[in-house]
C-alpha atoms as a PDB file:
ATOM      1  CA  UNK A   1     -30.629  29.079 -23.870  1.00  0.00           C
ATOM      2  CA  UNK A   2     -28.659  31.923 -24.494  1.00  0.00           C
ATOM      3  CA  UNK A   3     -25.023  31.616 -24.317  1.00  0.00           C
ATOM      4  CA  UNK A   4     -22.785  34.570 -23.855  1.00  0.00           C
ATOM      5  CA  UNK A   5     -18.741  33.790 -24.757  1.00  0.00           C
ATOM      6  CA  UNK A   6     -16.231  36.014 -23.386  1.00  0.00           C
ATOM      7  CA  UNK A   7     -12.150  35.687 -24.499  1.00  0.00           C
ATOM      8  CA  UNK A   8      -9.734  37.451 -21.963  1.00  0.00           C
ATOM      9  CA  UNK A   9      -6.415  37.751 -23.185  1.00  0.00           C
ATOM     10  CA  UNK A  10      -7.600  35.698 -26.311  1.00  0.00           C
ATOM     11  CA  UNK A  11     -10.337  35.678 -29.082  1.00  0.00           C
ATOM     12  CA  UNK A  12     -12.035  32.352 -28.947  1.00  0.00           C
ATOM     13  CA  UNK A  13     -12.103  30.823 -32.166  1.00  0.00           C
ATOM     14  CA  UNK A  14     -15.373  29.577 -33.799  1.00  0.00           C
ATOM     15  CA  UNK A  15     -14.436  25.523 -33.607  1.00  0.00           C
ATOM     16  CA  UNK A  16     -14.540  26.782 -29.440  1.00  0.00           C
ATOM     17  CA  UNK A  17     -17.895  28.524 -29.229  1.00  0.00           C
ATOM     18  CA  UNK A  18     -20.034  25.614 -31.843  1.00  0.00           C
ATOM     19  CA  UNK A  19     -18.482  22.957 -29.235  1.00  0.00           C
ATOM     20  CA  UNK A  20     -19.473  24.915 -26.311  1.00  0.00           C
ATOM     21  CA  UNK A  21     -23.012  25.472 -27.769  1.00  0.00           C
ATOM     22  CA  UNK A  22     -23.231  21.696 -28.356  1.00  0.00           C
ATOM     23  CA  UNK A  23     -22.006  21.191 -24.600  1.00  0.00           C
ATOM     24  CA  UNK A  24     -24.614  23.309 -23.027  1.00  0.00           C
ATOM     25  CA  UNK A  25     -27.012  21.173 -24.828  1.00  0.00           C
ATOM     26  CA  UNK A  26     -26.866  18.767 -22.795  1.00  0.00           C
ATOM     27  CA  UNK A  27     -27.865  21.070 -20.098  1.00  0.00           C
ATOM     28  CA  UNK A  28     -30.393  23.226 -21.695  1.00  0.00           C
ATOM     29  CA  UNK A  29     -32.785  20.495 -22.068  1.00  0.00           C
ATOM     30  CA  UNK A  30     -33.363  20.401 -18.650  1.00  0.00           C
ATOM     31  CA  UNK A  31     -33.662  23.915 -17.549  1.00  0.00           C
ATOM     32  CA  UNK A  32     -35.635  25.537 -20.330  1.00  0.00           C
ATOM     33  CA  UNK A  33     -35.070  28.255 -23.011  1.00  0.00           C
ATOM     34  CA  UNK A  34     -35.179  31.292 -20.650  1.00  0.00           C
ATOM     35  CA  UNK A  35     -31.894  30.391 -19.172  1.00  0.00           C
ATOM     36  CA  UNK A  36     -28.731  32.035 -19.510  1.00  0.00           C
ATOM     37  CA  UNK A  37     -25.293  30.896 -19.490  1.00  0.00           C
ATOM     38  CA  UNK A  38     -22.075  32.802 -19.496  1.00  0.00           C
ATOM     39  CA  UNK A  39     -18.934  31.205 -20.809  1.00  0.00           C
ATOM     40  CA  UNK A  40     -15.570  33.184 -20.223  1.00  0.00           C
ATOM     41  CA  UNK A  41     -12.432  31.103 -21.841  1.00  0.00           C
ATOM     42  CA  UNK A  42      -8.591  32.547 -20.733  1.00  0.00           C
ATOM     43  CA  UNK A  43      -5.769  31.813 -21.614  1.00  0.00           C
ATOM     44  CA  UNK A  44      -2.103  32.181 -19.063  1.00  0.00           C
ATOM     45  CA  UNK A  45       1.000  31.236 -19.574  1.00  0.00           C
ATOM     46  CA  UNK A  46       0.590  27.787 -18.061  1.00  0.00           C
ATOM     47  CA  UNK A  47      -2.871  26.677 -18.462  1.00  0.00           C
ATOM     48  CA  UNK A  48      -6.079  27.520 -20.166  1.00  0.00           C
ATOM     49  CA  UNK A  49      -8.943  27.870 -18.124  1.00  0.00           C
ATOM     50  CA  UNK A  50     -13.142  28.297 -18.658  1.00  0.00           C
ATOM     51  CA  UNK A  51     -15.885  29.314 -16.450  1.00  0.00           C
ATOM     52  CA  UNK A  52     -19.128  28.381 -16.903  1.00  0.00           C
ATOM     53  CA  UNK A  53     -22.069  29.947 -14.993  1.00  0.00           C
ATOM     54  CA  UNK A  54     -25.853  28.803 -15.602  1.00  0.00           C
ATOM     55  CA  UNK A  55     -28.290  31.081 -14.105  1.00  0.00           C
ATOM     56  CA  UNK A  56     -32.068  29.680 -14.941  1.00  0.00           C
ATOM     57  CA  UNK A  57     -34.875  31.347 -12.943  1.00  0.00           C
ATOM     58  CA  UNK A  58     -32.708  32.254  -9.482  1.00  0.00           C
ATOM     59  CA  UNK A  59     -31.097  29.136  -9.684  1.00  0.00           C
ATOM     60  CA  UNK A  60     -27.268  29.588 -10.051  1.00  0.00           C
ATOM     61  CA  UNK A  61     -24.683  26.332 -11.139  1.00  0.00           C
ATOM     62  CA  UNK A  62     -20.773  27.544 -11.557  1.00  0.00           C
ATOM     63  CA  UNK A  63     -17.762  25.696 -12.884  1.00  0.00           C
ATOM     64  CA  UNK A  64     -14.167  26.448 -13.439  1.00  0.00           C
ATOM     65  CA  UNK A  65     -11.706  24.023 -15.081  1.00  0.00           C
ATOM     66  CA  UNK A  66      -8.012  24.523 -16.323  1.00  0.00           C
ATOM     67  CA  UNK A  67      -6.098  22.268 -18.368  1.00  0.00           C
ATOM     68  CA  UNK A  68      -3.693  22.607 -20.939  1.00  0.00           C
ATOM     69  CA  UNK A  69      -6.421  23.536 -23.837  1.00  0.00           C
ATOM     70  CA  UNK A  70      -9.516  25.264 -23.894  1.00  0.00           C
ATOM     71  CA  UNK A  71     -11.701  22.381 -25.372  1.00  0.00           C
ATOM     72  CA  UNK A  72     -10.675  19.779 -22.599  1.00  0.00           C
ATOM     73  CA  UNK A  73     -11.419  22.634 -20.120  1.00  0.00           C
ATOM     74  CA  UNK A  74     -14.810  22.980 -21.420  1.00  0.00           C
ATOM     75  CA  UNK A  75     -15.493  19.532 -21.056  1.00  0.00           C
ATOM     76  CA  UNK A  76     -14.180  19.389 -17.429  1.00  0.00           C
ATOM     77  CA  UNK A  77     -16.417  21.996 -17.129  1.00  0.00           C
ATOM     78  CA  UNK A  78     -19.354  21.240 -18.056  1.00  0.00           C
ATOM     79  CA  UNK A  79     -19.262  17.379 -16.624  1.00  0.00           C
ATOM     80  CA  UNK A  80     -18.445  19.450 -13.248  1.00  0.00           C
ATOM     81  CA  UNK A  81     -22.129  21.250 -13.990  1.00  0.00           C
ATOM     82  CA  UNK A  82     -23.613  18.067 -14.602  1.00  0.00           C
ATOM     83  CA  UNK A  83     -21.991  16.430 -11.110  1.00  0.00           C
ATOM     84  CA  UNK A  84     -23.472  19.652  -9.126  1.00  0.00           C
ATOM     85  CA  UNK A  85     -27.137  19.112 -10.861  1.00  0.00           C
ATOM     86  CA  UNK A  86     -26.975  15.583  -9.676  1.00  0.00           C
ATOM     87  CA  UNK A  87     -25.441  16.109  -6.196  1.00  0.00           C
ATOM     88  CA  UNK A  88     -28.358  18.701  -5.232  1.00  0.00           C
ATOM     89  CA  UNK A  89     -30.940  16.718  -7.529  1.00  0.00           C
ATOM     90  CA  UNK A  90     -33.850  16.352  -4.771  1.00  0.00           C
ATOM     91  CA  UNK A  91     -33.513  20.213  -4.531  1.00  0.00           C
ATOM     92  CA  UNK A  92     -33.327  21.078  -8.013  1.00  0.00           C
ATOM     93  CA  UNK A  93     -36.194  18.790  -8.997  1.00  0.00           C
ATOM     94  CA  UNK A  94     -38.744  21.401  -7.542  1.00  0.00           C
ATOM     95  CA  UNK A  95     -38.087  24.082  -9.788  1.00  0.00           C
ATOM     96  CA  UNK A  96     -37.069  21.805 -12.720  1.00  0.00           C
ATOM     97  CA  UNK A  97     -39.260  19.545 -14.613  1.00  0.00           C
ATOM     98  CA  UNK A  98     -38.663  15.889 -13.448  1.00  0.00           C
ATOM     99  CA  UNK A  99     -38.935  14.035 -16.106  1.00  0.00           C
ATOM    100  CA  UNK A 100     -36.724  15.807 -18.215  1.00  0.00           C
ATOM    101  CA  UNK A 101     -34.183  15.761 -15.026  1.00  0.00           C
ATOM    102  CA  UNK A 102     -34.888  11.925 -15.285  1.00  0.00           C
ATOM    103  CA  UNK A 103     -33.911  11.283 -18.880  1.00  0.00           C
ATOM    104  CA  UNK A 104     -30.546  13.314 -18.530  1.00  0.00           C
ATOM    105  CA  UNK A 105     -29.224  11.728 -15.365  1.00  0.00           C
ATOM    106  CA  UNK A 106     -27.988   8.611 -16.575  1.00  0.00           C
ATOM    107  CA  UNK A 107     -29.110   5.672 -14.276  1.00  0.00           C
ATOM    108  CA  UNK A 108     -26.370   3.224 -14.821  1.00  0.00           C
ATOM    109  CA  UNK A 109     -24.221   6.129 -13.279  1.00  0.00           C
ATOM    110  CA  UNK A 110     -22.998   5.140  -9.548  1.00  0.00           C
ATOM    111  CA  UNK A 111     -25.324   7.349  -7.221  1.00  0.00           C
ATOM    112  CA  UNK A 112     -24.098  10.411  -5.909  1.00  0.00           C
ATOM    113  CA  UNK A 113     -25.003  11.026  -2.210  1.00  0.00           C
ATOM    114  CA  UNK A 114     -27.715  13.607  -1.614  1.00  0.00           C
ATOM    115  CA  UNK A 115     -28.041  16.290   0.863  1.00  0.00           C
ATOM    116  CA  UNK A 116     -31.163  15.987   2.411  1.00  0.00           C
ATOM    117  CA  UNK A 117     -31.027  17.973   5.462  1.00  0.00           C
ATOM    118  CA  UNK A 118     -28.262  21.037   6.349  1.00  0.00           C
ATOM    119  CA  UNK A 119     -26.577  20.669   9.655  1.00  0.00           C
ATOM    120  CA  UNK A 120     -26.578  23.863  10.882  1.00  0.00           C
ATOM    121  CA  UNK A 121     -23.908  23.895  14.122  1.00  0.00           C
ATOM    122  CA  UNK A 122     -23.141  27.524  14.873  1.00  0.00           C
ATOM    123  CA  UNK A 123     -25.056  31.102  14.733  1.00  0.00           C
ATOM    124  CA  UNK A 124     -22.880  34.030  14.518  1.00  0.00           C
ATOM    125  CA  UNK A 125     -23.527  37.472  15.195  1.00  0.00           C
ATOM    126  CA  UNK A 126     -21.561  39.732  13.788  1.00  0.00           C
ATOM    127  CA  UNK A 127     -21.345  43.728  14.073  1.00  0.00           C
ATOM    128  CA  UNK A 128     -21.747  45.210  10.800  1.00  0.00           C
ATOM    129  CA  UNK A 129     -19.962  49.182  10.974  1.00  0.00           C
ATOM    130  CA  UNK A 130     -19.059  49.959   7.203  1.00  0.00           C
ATOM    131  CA  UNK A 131     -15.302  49.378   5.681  1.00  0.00           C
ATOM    132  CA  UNK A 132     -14.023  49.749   2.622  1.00  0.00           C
ATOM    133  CA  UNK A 133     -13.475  46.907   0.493  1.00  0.00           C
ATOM    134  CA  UNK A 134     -10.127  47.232   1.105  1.00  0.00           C
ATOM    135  CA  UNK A 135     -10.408  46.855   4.742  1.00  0.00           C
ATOM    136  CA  UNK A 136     -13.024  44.454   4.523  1.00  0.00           C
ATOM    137  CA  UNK A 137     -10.003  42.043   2.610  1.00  0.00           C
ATOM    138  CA  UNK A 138      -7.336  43.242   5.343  1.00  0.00           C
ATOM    139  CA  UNK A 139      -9.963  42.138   8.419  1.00  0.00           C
ATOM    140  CA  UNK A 140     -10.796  38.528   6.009  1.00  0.00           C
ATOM    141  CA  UNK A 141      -6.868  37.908   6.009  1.00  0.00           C
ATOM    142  CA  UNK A 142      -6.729  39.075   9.255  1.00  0.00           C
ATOM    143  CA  UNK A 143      -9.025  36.658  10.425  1.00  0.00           C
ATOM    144  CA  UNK A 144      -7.570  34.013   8.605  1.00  0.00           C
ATOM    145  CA  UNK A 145     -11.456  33.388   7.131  1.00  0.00           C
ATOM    146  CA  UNK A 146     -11.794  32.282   3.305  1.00  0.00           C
ATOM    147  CA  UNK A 147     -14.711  35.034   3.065  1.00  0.00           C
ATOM    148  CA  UNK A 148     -15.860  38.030   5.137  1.00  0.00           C
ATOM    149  CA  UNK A 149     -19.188  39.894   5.377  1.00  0.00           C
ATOM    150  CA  UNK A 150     -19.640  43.771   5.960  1.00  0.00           C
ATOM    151  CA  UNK A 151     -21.133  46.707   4.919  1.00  0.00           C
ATOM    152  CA  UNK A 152     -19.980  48.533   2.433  1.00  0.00           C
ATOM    153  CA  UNK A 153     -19.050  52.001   2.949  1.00  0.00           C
ATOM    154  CA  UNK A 154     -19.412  53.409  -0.663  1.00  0.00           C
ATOM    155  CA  UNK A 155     -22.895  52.072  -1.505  1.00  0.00           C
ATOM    156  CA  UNK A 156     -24.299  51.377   2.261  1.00  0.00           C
ATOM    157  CA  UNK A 157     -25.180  47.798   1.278  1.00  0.00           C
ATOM    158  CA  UNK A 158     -24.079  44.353   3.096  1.00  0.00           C
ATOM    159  CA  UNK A 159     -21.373  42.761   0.672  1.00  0.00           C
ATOM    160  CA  UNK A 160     -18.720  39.289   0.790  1.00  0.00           C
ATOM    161  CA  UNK A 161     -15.430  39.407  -0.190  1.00  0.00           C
ATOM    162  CA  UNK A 162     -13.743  36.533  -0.524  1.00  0.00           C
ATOM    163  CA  UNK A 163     -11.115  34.655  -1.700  1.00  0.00           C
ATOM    164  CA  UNK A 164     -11.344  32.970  -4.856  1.00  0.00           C
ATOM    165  CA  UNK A 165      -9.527  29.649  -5.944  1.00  0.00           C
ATOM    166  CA  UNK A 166      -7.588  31.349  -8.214  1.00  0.00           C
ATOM    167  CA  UNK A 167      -5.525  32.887  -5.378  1.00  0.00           C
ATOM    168  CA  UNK A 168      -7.337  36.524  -6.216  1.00  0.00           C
ATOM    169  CA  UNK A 169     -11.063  38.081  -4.391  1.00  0.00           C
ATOM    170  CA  UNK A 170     -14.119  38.479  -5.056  1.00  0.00           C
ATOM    171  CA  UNK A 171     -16.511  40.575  -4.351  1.00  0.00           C
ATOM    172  CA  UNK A 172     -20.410  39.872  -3.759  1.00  0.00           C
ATOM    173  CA  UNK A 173     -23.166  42.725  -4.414  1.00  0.00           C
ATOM    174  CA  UNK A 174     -26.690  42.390  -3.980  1.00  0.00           C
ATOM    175  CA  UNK A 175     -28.479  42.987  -7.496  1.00  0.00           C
ATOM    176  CA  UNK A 176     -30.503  45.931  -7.265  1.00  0.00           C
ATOM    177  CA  UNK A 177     -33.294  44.223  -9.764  1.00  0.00           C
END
Protein backbone atom coordinates (compact mmCIF):
# COMPACT_ATOMS: atom_id res chain seq x y z
CA UNK A 1 0.00 0.00 0.00
CA UNK A 2 1.31 3.23 -0.42
CA UNK A 3 0.60 5.76 2.12
CA UNK A 4 0.91 9.42 1.45
CA UNK A 5 0.99 11.79 4.94
CA UNK A 6 0.16 15.30 4.63
CA UNK A 7 0.59 17.96 7.91
CA UNK A 8 -1.46 21.27 7.46
CA UNK A 9 -0.63 23.76 9.85
CA UNK A 10 1.73 21.09 11.50
CA UNK A 11 4.64 18.65 10.64
CA UNK A 12 3.58 15.23 11.72
CA UNK A 13 6.07 13.72 13.78
CA UNK A 14 7.56 10.25 13.02
CA UNK A 15 5.88 8.32 16.31
CA UNK A 16 2.44 9.66 14.00
CA UNK A 17 3.25 8.34 10.54
CA UNK A 18 4.95 4.47 11.97
CA UNK A 19 1.42 4.26 13.92
CA UNK A 20 -0.51 5.22 10.97
CA UNK A 21 1.47 2.75 8.75
CA UNK A 22 0.75 0.03 11.35
CA UNK A 23 -3.07 1.15 11.24
CA UNK A 24 -3.49 0.82 7.57
CA UNK A 25 -2.25 -2.62 8.04
CA UNK A 26 -4.99 -3.79 9.08
CA UNK A 27 -6.59 -2.64 5.96
CA UNK A 28 -4.06 -3.34 3.38
CA UNK A 29 -4.35 -6.96 3.77
CA UNK A 30 -7.50 -6.96 2.31
CA UNK A 31 -7.29 -4.73 -0.62
CA UNK A 32 -3.90 -5.53 -2.08
CA UNK A 33 -0.54 -3.72 -2.65
CA UNK A 34 -1.69 -1.48 -5.56
CA UNK A 35 -3.77 0.59 -3.29
CA UNK A 36 -3.28 3.96 -2.20
CA UNK A 37 -4.11 5.78 0.82
CA UNK A 38 -3.85 9.41 1.65
CA UNK A 39 -3.55 10.52 5.24
CA UNK A 40 -3.83 14.40 5.92
CA UNK A 41 -3.42 15.14 9.93
CA UNK A 42 -4.43 19.09 11.11
CA UNK A 43 -4.20 20.58 13.75
CA UNK A 44 -6.90 23.91 15.07
CA UNK A 45 -7.12 25.53 17.92
CA UNK A 46 -9.66 23.19 19.47
CA UNK A 47 -9.25 19.83 18.08
CA UNK A 48 -6.98 17.75 15.97
CA UNK A 49 -8.41 16.15 13.16
CA UNK A 50 -7.26 13.23 10.29
CA UNK A 51 -8.63 12.17 7.06
CA UNK A 52 -8.13 9.09 5.71
CA UNK A 53 -9.02 8.20 2.08
CA UNK A 54 -8.38 4.55 0.57
CA UNK A 55 -8.70 4.44 -3.07
CA UNK A 56 -7.94 0.60 -4.34
CA UNK A 57 -8.89 -0.11 -7.97
CA UNK A 58 -12.06 2.58 -8.32
CA UNK A 59 -13.14 1.71 -5.09
CA UNK A 60 -13.11 4.80 -2.75
CA UNK A 61 -13.53 4.44 1.51
CA UNK A 62 -13.20 8.08 3.41
CA UNK A 63 -12.96 8.92 7.08
CA UNK A 64 -12.63 12.00 9.12
CA UNK A 65 -12.23 12.01 12.92
CA UNK A 66 -11.35 14.91 15.43
CA UNK A 67 -10.45 14.56 18.90
CA UNK A 68 -8.23 16.21 21.11
CA UNK A 69 -4.88 14.37 19.66
CA UNK A 70 -3.86 13.19 16.47
CA UNK A 71 -3.20 9.47 17.47
CA UNK A 72 -6.80 8.93 18.98
CA UNK A 73 -8.04 10.60 15.73
CA UNK A 74 -6.30 8.12 13.70
CA UNK A 75 -7.74 5.41 15.46
CA UNK A 76 -11.32 6.81 15.21
CA UNK A 77 -10.44 6.89 11.88
CA UNK A 78 -9.48 4.09 10.77
CA UNK A 79 -12.14 1.83 12.95
CA UNK A 80 -14.68 4.28 10.97
CA UNK A 81 -12.92 2.61 7.58
CA UNK A 82 -13.26 -0.66 8.95
CA UNK A 83 -17.27 -0.03 9.96
CA UNK A 84 -17.84 1.26 6.15
CA UNK A 85 -15.96 -2.06 4.68
CA UNK A 86 -18.29 -4.08 6.77
CA UNK A 87 -21.54 -2.10 6.26
CA UNK A 88 -21.19 -2.44 2.27
CA UNK A 89 -19.42 -5.98 2.68
CA UNK A 90 -21.76 -7.99 0.09
CA UNK A 91 -20.70 -5.18 -2.37
CA UNK A 92 -17.18 -4.97 -1.67
CA UNK A 93 -16.70 -8.74 -1.68
CA UNK A 94 -16.85 -8.72 -5.61
CA UNK A 95 -13.92 -6.80 -6.24
CA UNK A 96 -12.09 -7.95 -3.05
CA UNK A 97 -10.83 -11.33 -2.33
CA UNK A 98 -13.24 -13.11 0.14
CA UNK A 99 -11.37 -14.90 2.10
CA UNK A 100 -9.07 -12.40 3.06
CA UNK A 101 -12.36 -10.09 3.70
CA UNK A 102 -13.35 -13.15 5.91
CA UNK A 103 -10.34 -13.36 8.19
CA UNK A 104 -10.38 -9.48 8.91
CA UNK A 105 -14.03 -9.08 9.80
CA UNK A 106 -14.12 -10.38 13.12
CA UNK A 107 -17.13 -12.80 13.59
CA UNK A 108 -17.80 -12.44 17.23
CA UNK A 109 -18.50 -8.73 16.17
CA UNK A 110 -22.47 -7.93 16.39
CA UNK A 111 -23.59 -7.89 12.60
CA UNK A 112 -23.92 -4.79 10.90
CA UNK A 113 -27.04 -4.53 8.65
CA UNK A 114 -26.39 -4.77 4.92
CA UNK A 115 -27.73 -2.91 2.07
CA UNK A 116 -28.90 -5.20 -0.29
CA UNK A 117 -31.08 -3.37 -2.56
CA UNK A 118 -31.20 0.81 -3.11
CA UNK A 119 -34.61 2.30 -2.86
CA UNK A 120 -34.66 4.56 -5.42
CA UNK A 121 -37.99 7.03 -4.77
CA UNK A 122 -37.54 10.08 -6.97
CA UNK A 123 -35.95 10.97 -10.60
CA UNK A 124 -35.02 14.47 -11.07
CA UNK A 125 -34.39 16.34 -14.05
CA UNK A 126 -32.55 19.08 -13.81
CA UNK A 127 -31.47 21.89 -16.46
CA UNK A 128 -27.87 22.09 -16.63
CA UNK A 129 -26.89 26.04 -18.19
CA UNK A 130 -23.22 26.68 -16.86
CA UNK A 131 -22.46 28.88 -13.49
CA UNK A 132 -19.64 29.63 -11.88
CA UNK A 133 -18.69 27.88 -8.89
CA UNK A 134 -19.56 30.67 -7.11
CA UNK A 135 -23.04 30.73 -8.26
CA UNK A 136 -23.34 27.19 -8.28
CA UNK A 137 -22.75 27.58 -4.03
CA UNK A 138 -25.21 30.74 -4.00
CA UNK A 139 -28.14 28.50 -6.01
CA UNK A 140 -27.02 25.18 -3.31
CA UNK A 141 -27.72 27.69 -0.31
CA UNK A 142 -30.36 29.02 -2.09
CA UNK A 143 -32.00 25.90 -2.36
CA UNK A 144 -31.38 25.00 0.99
CA UNK A 145 -29.75 21.49 -0.65
CA UNK A 146 -26.52 19.97 1.15
CA UNK A 147 -25.00 19.57 -2.55
CA UNK A 148 -25.76 20.97 -6.02
CA UNK A 149 -24.94 19.75 -9.54
CA UNK A 150 -24.11 22.03 -12.65
CA UNK A 151 -21.95 22.69 -15.27
CA UNK A 152 -19.15 24.38 -14.91
CA UNK A 153 -18.56 27.42 -16.82
CA UNK A 154 -14.67 27.55 -16.80
CA UNK A 155 -13.91 23.97 -17.90
CA UNK A 156 -17.49 23.01 -19.62
CA UNK A 157 -17.69 19.87 -17.45
CA UNK A 158 -20.70 18.70 -15.01
CA UNK A 159 -19.31 19.32 -11.35
CA UNK A 160 -20.94 19.04 -7.30
CA UNK A 161 -20.38 21.43 -4.88
CA UNK A 162 -21.26 20.75 -1.72
CA UNK A 163 -21.13 21.31 1.67
CA UNK A 164 -18.74 19.59 3.71
CA UNK A 165 -19.08 18.61 7.51
CA UNK A 166 -16.62 20.84 8.39
CA UNK A 167 -18.99 23.79 7.77
CA UNK A 168 -16.74 24.70 4.40
CA UNK A 169 -17.46 23.21 0.29
CA UNK A 170 -16.33 21.10 -1.77
CA UNK A 171 -15.97 20.79 -4.99
CA UNK A 172 -16.29 17.52 -7.28
CA UNK A 173 -14.37 17.24 -10.80
CA UNK A 174 -14.46 14.47 -13.04
CA UNK A 175 -10.76 13.03 -13.44
CA UNK A 176 -9.72 13.48 -16.84
CA UNK A 177 -7.63 9.93 -16.69
Amino acid sequence: MKITIIGRKCTPRESFKERAEKKLAKVERFFGEDTEAKITATVEKSAKIVEITVNSGGLIFRAQERSQDLDESLDKCVDSLIRQIRKNKTKVEKKLRKEVLDDFINPNEPDVVEEIDYNLVRTKEIPMKPLLVDEAILQMNMLGHKFFMFQNADTNLINVVYVRKDGGYGLLVPDKK
